[in-house]
PDB file of N, CA and C in Angstrom:
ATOM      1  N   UNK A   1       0.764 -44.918 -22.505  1.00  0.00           N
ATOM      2  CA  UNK A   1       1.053 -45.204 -23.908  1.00  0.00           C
ATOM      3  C   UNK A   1       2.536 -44.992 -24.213  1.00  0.00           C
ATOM      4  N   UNK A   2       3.207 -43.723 -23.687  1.00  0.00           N
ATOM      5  CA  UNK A   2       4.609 -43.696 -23.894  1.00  0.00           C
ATOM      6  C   UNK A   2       5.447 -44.843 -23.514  1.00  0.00           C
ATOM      7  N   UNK A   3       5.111 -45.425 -22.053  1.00  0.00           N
ATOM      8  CA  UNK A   3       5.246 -46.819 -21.545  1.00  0.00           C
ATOM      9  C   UNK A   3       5.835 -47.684 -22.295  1.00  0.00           C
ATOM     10  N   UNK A   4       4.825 -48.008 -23.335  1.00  0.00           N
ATOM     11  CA  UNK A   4       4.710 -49.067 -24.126  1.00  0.00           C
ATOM     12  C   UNK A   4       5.831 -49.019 -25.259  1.00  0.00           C
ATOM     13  N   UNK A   5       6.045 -47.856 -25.605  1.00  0.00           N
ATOM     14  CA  UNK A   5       7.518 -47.559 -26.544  1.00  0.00           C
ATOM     15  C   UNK A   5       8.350 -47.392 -26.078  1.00  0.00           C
ATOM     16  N   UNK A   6       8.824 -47.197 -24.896  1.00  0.00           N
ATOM     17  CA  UNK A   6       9.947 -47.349 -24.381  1.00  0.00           C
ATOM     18  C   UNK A   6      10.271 -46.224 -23.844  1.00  0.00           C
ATOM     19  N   UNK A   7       8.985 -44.829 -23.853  1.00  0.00           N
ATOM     20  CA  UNK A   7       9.846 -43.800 -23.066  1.00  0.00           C
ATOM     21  C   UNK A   7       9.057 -43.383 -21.809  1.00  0.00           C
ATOM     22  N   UNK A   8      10.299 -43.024 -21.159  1.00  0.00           N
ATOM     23  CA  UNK A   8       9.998 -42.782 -19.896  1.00  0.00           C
ATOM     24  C   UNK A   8       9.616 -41.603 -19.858  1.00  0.00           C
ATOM     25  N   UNK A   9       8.260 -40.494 -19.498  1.00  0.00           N
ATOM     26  CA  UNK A   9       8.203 -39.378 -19.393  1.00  0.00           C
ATOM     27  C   UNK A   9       8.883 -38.811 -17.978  1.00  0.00           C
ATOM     28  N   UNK A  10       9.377 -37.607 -18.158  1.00  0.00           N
ATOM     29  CA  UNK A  10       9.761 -36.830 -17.127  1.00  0.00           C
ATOM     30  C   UNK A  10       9.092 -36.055 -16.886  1.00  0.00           C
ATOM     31  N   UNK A  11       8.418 -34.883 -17.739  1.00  0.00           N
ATOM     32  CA  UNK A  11       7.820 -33.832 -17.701  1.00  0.00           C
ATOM     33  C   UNK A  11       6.255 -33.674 -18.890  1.00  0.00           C
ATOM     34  N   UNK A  12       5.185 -33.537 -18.617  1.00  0.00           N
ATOM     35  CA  UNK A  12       4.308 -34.040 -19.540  1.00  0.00           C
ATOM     36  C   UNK A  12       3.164 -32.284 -19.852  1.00  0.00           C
ATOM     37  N   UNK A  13       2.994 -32.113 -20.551  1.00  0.00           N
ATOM     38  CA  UNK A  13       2.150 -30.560 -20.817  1.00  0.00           C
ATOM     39  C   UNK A  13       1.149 -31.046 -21.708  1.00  0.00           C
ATOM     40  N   UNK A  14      -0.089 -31.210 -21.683  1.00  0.00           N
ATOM     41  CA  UNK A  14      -1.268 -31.625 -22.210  1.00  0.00           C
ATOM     42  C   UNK A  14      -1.831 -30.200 -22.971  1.00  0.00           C
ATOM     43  N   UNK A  15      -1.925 -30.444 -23.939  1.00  0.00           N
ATOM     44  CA  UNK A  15      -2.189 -29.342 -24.930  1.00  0.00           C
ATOM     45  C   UNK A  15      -3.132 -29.470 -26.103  1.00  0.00           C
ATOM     46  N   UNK A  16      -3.745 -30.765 -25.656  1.00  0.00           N
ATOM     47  CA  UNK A  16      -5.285 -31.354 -26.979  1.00  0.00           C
ATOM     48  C   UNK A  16      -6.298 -30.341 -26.488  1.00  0.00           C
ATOM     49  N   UNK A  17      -6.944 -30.278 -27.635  1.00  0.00           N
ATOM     50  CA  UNK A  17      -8.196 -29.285 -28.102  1.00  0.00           C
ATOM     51  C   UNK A  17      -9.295 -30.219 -27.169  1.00  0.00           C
ATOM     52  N   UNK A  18      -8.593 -31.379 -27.271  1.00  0.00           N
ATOM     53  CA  UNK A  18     -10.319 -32.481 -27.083  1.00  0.00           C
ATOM     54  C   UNK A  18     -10.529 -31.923 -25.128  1.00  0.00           C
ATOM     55  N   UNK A  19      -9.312 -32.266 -24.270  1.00  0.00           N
ATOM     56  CA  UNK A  19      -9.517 -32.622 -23.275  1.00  0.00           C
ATOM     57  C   UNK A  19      -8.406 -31.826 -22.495  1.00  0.00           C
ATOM     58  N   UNK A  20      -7.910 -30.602 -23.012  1.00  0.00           N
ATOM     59  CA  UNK A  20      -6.629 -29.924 -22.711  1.00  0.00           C
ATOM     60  C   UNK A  20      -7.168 -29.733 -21.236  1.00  0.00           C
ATOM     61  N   UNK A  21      -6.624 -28.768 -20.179  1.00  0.00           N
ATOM     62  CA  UNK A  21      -6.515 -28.271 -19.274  1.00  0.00           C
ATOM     63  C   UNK A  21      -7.437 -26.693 -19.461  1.00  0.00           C
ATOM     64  N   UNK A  22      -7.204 -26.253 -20.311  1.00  0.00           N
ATOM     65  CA  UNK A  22      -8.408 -25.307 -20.657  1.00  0.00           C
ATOM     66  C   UNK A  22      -9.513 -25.774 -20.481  1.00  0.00           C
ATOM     67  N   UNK A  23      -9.726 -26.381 -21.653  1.00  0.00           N
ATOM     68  CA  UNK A  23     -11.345 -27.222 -21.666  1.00  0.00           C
ATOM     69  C   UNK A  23     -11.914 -27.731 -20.719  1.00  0.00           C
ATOM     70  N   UNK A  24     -11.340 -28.574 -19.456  1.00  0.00           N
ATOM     71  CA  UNK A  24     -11.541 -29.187 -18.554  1.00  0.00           C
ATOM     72  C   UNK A  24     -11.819 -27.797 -17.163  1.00  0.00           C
ATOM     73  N   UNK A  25     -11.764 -26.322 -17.849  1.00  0.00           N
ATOM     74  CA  UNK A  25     -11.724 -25.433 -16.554  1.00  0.00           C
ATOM     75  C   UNK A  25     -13.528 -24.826 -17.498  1.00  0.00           C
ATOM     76  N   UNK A  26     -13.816 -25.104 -15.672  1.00  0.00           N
ATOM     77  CA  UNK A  26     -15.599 -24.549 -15.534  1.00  0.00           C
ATOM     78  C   UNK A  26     -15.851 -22.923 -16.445  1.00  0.00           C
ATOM     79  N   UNK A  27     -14.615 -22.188 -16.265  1.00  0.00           N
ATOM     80  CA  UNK A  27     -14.882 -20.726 -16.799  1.00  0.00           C
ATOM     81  C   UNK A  27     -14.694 -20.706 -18.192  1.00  0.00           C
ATOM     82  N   UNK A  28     -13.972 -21.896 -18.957  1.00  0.00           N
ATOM     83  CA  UNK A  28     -13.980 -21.688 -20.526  1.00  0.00           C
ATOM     84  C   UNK A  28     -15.176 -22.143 -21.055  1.00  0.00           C
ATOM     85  N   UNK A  29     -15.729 -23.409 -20.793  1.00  0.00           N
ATOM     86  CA  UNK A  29     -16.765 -23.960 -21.347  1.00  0.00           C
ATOM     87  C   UNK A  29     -17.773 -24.315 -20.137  1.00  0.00           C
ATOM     88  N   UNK A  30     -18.834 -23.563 -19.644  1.00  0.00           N
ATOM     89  CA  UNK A  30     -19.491 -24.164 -18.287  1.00  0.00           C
ATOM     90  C   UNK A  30     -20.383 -25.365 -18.864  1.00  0.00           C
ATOM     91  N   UNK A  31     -20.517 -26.520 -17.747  1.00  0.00           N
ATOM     92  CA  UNK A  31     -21.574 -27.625 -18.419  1.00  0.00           C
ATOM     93  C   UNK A  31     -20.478 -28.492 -19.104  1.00  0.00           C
ATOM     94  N   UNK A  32     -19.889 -28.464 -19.803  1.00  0.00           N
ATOM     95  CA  UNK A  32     -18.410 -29.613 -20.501  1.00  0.00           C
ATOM     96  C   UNK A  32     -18.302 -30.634 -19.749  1.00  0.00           C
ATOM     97  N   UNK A  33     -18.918 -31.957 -20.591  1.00  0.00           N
ATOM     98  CA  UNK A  33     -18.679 -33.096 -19.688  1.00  0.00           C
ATOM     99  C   UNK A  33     -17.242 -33.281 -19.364  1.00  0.00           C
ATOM    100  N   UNK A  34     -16.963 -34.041 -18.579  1.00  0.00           N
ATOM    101  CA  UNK A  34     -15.874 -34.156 -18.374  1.00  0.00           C
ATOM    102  C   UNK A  34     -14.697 -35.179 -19.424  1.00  0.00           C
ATOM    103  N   UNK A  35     -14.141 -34.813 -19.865  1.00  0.00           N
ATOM    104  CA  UNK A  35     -13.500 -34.761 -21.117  1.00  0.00           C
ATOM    105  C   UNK A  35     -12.227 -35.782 -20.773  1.00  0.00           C
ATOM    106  N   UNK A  36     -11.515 -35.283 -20.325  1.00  0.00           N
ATOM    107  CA  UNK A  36     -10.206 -36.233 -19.633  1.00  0.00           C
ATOM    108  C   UNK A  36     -10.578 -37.169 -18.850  1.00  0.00           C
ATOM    109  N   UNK A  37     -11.475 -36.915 -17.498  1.00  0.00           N
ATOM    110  CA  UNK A  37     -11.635 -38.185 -16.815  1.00  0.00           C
ATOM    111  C   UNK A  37     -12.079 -39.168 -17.660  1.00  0.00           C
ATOM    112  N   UNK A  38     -12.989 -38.923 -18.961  1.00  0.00           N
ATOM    113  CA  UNK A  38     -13.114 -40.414 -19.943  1.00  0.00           C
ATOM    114  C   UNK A  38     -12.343 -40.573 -20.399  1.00  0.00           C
ATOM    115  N   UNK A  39     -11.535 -39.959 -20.931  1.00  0.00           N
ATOM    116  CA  UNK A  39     -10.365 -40.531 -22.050  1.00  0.00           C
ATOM    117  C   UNK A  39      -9.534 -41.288 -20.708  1.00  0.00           C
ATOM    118  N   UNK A  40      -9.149 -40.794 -19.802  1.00  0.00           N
ATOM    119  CA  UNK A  40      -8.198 -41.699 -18.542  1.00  0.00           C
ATOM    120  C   UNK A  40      -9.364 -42.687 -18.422  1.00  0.00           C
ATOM    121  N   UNK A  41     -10.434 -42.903 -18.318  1.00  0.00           N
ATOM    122  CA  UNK A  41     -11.071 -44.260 -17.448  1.00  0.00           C
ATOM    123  C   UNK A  41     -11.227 -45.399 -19.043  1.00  0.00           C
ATOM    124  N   UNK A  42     -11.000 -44.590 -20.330  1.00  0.00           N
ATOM    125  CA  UNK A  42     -11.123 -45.659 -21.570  1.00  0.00           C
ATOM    126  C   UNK A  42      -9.429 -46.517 -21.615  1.00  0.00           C
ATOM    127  N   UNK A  43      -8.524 -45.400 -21.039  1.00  0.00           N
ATOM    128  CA  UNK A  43      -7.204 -46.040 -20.969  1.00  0.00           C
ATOM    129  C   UNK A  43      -7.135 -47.271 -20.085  1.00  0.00           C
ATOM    130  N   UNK A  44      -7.888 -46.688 -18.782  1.00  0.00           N
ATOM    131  CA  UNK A  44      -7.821 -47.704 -17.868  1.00  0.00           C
ATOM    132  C   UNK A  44      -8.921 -49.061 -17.889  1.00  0.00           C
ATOM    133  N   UNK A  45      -9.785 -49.079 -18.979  1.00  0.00           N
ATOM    134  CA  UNK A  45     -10.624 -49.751 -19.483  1.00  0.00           C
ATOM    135  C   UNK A  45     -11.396 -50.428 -18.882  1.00  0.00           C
ATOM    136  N   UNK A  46     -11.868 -48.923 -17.764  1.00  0.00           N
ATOM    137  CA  UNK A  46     -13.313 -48.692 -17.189  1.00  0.00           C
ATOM    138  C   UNK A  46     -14.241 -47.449 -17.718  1.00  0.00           C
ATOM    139  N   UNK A  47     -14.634 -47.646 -18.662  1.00  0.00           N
ATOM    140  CA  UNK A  47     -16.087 -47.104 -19.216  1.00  0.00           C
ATOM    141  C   UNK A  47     -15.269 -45.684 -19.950  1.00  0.00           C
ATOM    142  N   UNK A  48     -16.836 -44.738 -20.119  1.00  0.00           N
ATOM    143  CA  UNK A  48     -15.657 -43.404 -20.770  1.00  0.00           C
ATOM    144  C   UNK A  48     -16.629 -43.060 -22.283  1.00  0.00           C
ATOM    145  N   UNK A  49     -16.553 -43.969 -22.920  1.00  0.00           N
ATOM    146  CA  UNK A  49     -17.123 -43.554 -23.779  1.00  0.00           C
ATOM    147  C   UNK A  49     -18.891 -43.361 -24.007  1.00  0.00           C
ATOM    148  N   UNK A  50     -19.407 -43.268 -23.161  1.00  0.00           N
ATOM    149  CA  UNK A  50     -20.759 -42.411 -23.060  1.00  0.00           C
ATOM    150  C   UNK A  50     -20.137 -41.039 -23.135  1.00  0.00           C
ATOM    151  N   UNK A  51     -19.312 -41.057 -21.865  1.00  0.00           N
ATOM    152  CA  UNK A  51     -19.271 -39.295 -21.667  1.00  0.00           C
ATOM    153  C   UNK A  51     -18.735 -38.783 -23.202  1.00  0.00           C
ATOM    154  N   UNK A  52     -18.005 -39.238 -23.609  1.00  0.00           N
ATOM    155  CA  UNK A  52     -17.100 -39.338 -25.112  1.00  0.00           C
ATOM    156  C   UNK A  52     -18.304 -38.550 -26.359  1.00  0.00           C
ATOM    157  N   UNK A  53     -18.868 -39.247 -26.322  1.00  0.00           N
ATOM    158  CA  UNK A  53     -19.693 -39.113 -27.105  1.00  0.00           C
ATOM    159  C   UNK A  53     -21.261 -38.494 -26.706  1.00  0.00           C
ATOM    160  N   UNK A  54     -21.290 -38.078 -25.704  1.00  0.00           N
ATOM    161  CA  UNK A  54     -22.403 -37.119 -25.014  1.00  0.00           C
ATOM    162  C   UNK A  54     -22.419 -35.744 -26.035  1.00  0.00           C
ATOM    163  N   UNK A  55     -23.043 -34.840 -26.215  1.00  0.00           N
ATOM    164  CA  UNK A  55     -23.878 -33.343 -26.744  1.00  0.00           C
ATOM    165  C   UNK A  55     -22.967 -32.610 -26.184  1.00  0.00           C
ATOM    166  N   UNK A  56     -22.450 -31.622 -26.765  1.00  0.00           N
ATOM    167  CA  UNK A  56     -21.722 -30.484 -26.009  1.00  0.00           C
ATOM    168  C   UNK A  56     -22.439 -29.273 -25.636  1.00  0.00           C
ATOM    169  N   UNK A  57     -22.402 -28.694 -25.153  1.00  0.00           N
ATOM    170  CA  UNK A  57     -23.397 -27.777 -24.657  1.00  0.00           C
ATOM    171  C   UNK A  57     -22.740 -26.301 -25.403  1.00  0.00           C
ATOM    172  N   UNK A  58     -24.096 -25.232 -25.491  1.00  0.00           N
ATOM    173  CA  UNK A  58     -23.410 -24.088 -26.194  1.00  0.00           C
ATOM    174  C   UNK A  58     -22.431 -23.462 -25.812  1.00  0.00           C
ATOM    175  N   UNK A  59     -21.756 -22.975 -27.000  1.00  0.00           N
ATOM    176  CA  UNK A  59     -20.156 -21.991 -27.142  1.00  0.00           C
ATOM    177  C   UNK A  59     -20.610 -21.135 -27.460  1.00  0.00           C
ATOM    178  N   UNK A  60     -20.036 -19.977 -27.024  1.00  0.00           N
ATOM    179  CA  UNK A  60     -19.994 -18.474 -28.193  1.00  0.00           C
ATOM    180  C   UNK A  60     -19.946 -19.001 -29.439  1.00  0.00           C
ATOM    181  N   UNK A  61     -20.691 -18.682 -30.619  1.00  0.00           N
ATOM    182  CA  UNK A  61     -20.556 -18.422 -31.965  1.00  0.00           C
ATOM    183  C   UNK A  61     -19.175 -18.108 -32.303  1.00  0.00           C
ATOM    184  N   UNK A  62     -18.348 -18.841 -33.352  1.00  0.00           N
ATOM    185  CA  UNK A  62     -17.237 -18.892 -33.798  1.00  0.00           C
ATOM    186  C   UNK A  62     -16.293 -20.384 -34.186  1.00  0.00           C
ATOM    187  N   UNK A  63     -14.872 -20.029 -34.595  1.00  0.00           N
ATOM    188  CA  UNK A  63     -13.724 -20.948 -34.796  1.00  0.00           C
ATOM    189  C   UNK A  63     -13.670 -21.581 -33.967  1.00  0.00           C
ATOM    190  N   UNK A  64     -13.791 -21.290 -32.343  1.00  0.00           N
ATOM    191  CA  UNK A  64     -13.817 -22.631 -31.540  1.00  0.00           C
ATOM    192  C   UNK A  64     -14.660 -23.304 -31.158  1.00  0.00           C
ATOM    193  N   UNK A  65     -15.587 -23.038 -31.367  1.00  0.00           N
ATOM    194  CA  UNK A  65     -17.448 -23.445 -31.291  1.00  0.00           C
ATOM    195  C   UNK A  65     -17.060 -24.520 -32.476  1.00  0.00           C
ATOM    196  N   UNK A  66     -16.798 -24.425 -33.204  1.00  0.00           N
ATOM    197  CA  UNK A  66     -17.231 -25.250 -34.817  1.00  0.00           C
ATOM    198  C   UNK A  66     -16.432 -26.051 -34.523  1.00  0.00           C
ATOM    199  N   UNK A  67     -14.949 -25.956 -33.965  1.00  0.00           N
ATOM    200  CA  UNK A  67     -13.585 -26.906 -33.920  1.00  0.00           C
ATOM    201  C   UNK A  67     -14.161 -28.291 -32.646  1.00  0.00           C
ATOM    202  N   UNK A  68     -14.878 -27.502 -31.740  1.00  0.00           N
ATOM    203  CA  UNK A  68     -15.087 -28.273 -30.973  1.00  0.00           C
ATOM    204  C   UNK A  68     -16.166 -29.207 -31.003  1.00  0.00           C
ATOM    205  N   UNK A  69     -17.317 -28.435 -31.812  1.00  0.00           N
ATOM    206  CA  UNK A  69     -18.745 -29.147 -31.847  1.00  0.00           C
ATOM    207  C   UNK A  69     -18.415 -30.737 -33.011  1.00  0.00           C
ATOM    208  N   UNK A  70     -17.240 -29.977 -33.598  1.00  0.00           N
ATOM    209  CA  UNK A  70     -17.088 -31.290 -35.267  1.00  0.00           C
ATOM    210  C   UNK A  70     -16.447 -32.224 -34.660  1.00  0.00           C
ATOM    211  N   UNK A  71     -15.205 -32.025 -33.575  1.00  0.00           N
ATOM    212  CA  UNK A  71     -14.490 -32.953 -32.823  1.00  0.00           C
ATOM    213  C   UNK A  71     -15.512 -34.047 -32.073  1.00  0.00           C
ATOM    214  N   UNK A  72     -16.778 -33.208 -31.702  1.00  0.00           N
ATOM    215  CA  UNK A  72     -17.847 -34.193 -30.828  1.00  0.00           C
ATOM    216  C   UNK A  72     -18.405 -35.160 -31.785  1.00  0.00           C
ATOM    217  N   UNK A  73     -18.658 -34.654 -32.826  1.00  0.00           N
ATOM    218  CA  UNK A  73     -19.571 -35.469 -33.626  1.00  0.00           C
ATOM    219  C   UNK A  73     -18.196 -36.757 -34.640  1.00  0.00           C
ATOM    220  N   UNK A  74     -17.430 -36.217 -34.720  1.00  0.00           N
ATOM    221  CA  UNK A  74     -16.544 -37.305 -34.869  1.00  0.00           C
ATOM    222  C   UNK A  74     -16.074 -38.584 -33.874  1.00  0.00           C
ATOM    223  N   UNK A  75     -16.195 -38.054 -32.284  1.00  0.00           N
ATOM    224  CA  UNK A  75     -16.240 -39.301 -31.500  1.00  0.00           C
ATOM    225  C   UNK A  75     -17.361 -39.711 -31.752  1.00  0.00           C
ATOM    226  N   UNK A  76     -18.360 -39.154 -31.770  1.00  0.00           N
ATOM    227  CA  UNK A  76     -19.825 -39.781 -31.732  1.00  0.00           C
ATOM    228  C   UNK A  76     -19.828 -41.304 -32.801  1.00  0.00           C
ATOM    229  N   UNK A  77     -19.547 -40.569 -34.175  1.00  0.00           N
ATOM    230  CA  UNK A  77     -19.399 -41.325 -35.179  1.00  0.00           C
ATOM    231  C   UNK A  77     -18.250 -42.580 -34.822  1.00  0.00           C
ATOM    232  N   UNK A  78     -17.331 -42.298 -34.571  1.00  0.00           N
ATOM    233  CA  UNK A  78     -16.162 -43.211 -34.218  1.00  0.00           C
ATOM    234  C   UNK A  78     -16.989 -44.023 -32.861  1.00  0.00           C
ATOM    235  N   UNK A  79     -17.292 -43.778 -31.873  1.00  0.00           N
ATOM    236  CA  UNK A  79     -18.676 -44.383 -30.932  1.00  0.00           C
ATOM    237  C   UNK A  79     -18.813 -45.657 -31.011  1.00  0.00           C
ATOM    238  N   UNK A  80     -20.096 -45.071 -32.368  1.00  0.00           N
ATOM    239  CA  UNK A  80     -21.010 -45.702 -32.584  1.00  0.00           C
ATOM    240  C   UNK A  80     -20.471 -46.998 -33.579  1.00  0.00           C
ATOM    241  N   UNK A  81     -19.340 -47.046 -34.017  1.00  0.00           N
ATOM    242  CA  UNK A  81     -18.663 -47.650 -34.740  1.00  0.00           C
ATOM    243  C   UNK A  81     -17.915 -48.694 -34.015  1.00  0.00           C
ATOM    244  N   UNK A  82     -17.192 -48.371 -32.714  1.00  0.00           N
ATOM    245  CA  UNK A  82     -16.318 -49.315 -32.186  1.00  0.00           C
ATOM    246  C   UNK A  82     -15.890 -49.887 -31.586  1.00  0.00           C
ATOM    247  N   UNK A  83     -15.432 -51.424 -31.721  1.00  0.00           N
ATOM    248  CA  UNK A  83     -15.114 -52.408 -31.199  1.00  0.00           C
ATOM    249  C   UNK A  83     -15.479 -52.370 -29.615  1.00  0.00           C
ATOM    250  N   UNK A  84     -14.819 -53.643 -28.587  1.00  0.00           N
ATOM    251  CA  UNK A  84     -14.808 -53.927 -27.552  1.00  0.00           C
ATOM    252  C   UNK A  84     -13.998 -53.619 -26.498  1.00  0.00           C
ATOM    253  N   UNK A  85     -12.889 -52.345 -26.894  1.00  0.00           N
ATOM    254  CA  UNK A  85     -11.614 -52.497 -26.442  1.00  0.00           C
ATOM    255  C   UNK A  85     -11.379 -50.847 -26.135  1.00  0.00           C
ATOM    256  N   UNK A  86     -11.359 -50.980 -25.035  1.00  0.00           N
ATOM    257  CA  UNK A  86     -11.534 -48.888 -24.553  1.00  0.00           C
ATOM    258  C   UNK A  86     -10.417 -48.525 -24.390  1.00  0.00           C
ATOM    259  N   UNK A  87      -9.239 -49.203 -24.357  1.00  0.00           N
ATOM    260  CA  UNK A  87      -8.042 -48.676 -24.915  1.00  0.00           C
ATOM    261  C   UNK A  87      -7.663 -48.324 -26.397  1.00  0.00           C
ATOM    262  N   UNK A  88      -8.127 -48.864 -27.079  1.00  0.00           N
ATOM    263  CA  UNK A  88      -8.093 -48.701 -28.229  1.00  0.00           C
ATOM    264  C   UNK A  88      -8.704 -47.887 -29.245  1.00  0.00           C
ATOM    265  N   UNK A  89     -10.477 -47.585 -28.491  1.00  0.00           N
ATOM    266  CA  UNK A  89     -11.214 -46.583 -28.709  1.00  0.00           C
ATOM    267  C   UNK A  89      -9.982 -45.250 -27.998  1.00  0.00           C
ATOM    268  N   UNK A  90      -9.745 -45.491 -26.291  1.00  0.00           N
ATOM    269  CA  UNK A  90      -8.875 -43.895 -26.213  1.00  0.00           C
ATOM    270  C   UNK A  90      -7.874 -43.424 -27.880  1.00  0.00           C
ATOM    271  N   UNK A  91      -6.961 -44.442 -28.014  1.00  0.00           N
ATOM    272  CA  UNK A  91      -5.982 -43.886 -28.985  1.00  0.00           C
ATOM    273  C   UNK A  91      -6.888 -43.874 -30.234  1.00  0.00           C
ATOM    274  N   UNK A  92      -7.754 -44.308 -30.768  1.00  0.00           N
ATOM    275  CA  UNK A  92      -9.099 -44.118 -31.847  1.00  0.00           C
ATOM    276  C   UNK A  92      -9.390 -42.188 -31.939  1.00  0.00           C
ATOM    277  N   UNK A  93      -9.933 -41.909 -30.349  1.00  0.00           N
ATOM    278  CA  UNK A  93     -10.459 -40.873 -30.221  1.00  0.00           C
ATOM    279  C   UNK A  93      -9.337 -39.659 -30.035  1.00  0.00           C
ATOM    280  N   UNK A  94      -8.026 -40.159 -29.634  1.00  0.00           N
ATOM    281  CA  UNK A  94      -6.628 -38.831 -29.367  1.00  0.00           C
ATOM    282  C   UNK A  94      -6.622 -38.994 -31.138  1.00  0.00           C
ATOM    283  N   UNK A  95      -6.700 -40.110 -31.832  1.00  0.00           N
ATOM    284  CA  UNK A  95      -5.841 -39.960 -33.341  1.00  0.00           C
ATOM    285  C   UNK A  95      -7.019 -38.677 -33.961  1.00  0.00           C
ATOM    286  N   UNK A  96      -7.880 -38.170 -33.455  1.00  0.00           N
ATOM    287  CA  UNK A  96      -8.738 -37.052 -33.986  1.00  0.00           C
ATOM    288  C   UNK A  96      -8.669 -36.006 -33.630  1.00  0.00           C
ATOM    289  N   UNK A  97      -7.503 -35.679 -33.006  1.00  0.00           N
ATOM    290  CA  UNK A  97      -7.228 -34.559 -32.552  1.00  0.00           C
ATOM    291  C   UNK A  97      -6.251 -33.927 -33.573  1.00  0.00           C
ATOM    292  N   UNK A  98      -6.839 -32.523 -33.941  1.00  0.00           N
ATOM    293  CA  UNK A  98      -6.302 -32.003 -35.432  1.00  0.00           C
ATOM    294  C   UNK A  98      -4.947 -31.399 -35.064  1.00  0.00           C
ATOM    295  N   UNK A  99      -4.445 -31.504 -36.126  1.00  0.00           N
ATOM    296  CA  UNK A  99      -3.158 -30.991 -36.383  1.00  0.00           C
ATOM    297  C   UNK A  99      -2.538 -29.636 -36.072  1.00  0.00           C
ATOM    298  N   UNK A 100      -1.190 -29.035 -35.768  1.00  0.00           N
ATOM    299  CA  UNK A 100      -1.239 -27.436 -35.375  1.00  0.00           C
ATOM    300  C   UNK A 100      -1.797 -26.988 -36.713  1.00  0.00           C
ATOM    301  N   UNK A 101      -1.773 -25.700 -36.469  1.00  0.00           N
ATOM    302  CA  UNK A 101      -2.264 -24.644 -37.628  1.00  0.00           C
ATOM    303  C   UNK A 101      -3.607 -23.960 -37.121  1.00  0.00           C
ATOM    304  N   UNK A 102      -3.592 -22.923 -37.664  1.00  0.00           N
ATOM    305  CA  UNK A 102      -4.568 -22.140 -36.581  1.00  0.00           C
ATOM    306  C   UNK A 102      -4.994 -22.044 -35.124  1.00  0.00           C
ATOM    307  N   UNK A 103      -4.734 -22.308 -34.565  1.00  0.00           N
ATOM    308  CA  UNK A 103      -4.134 -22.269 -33.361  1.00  0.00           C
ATOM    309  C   UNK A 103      -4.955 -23.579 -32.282  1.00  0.00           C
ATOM    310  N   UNK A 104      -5.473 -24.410 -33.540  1.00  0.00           N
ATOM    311  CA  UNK A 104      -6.000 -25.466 -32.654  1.00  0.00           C
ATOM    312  C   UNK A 104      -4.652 -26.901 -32.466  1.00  0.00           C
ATOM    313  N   UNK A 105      -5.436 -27.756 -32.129  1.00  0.00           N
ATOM    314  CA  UNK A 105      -4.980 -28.601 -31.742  1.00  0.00           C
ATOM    315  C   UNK A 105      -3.375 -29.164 -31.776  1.00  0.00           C
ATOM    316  N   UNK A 106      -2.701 -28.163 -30.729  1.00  0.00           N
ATOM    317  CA  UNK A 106      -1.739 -28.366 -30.161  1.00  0.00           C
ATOM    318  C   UNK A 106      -0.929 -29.437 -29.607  1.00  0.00           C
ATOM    319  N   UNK A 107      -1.828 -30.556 -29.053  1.00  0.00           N
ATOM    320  CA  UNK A 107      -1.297 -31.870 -28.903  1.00  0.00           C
ATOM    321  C   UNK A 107      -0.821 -32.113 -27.348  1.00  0.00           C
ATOM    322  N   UNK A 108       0.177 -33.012 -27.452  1.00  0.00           N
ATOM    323  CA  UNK A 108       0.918 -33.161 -26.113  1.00  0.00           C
ATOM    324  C   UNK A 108       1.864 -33.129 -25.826  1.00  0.00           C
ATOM    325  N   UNK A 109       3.127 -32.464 -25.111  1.00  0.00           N
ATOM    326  CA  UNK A 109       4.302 -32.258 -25.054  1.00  0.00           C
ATOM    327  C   UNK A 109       5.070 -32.859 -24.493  1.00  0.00           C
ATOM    328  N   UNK A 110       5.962 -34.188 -24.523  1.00  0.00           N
ATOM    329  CA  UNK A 110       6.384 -34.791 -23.602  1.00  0.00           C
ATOM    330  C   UNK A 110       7.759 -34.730 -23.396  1.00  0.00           C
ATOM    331  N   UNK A 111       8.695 -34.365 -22.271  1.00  0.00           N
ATOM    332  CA  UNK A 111       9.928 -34.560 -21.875  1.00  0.00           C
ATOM    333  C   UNK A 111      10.069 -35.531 -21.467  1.00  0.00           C
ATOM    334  N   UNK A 112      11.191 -36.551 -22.395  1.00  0.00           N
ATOM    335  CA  UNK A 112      11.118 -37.842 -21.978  1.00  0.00           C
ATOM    336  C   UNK A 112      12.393 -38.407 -21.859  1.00  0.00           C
ATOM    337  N   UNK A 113      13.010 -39.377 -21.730  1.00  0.00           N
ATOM    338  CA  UNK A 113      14.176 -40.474 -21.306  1.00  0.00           C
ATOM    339  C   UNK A 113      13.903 -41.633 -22.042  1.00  0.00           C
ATOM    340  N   UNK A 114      14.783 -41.980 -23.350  1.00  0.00           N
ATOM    341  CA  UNK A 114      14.557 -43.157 -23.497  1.00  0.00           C
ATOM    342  C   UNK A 114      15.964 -43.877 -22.939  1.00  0.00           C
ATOM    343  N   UNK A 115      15.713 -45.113 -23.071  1.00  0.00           N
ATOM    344  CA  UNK A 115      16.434 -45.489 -22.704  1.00  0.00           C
ATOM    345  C   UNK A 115      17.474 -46.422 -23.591  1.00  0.00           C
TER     346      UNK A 115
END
């Protein structure tokens, strides 16, 4: 996606709530479908959104339980809603990734080169 605007990444730190590097490790959430490999196979616009929109399995009770379970049910909804085009669903499903403040959704950090 940076590609497409003109910048070249150098250095990239993945920091979404949806599909961070946390989330994607067996000891934070055990059972967590796999989160990134769909969002990469909707970019590459081979499939993705089943897993997308799959049940999350239980969290400890709390702020990140709720942040995460509402994030599911918003792809779900967004899902069940859209179009033909799994690139477009990916940037659909990153534009739901919440804003800083409270210590969620951090985003993505990119060191880049434009040119």
């Amino acid at each position: 996606m940076f590609e497409a605007v003109g910048i070249r990444a150098l250095r990239t730190l993945d920091r979404t709530v949806q599909a961070g590097p946390k989330v994607g490790d067996g000891r934070y959430w055990p059972g967590l479908p796999p989160l990134r490999r769909a969002m990469n196979s909707l970019l590459h616009g081979s499939g993705g959104a089943a897993t997308l929109g799959s049940w999350l399995p239980p969290l400890p009770a709390g702020r990140a339980a709720a942040v995460h379970h509402a994030l599911a049910a918003r792809r779900r909804r967004l899902i069940a809603t859209w179009s033909s085009d799994p690139a477009g669903l990916a940037r659909a499903v990153w534009a739901l990734e919440p804003r800083s403040g409270g210590g969620f959704g951090h985003g993505l950090m990119v060191i880049g080169r434009v040119p």
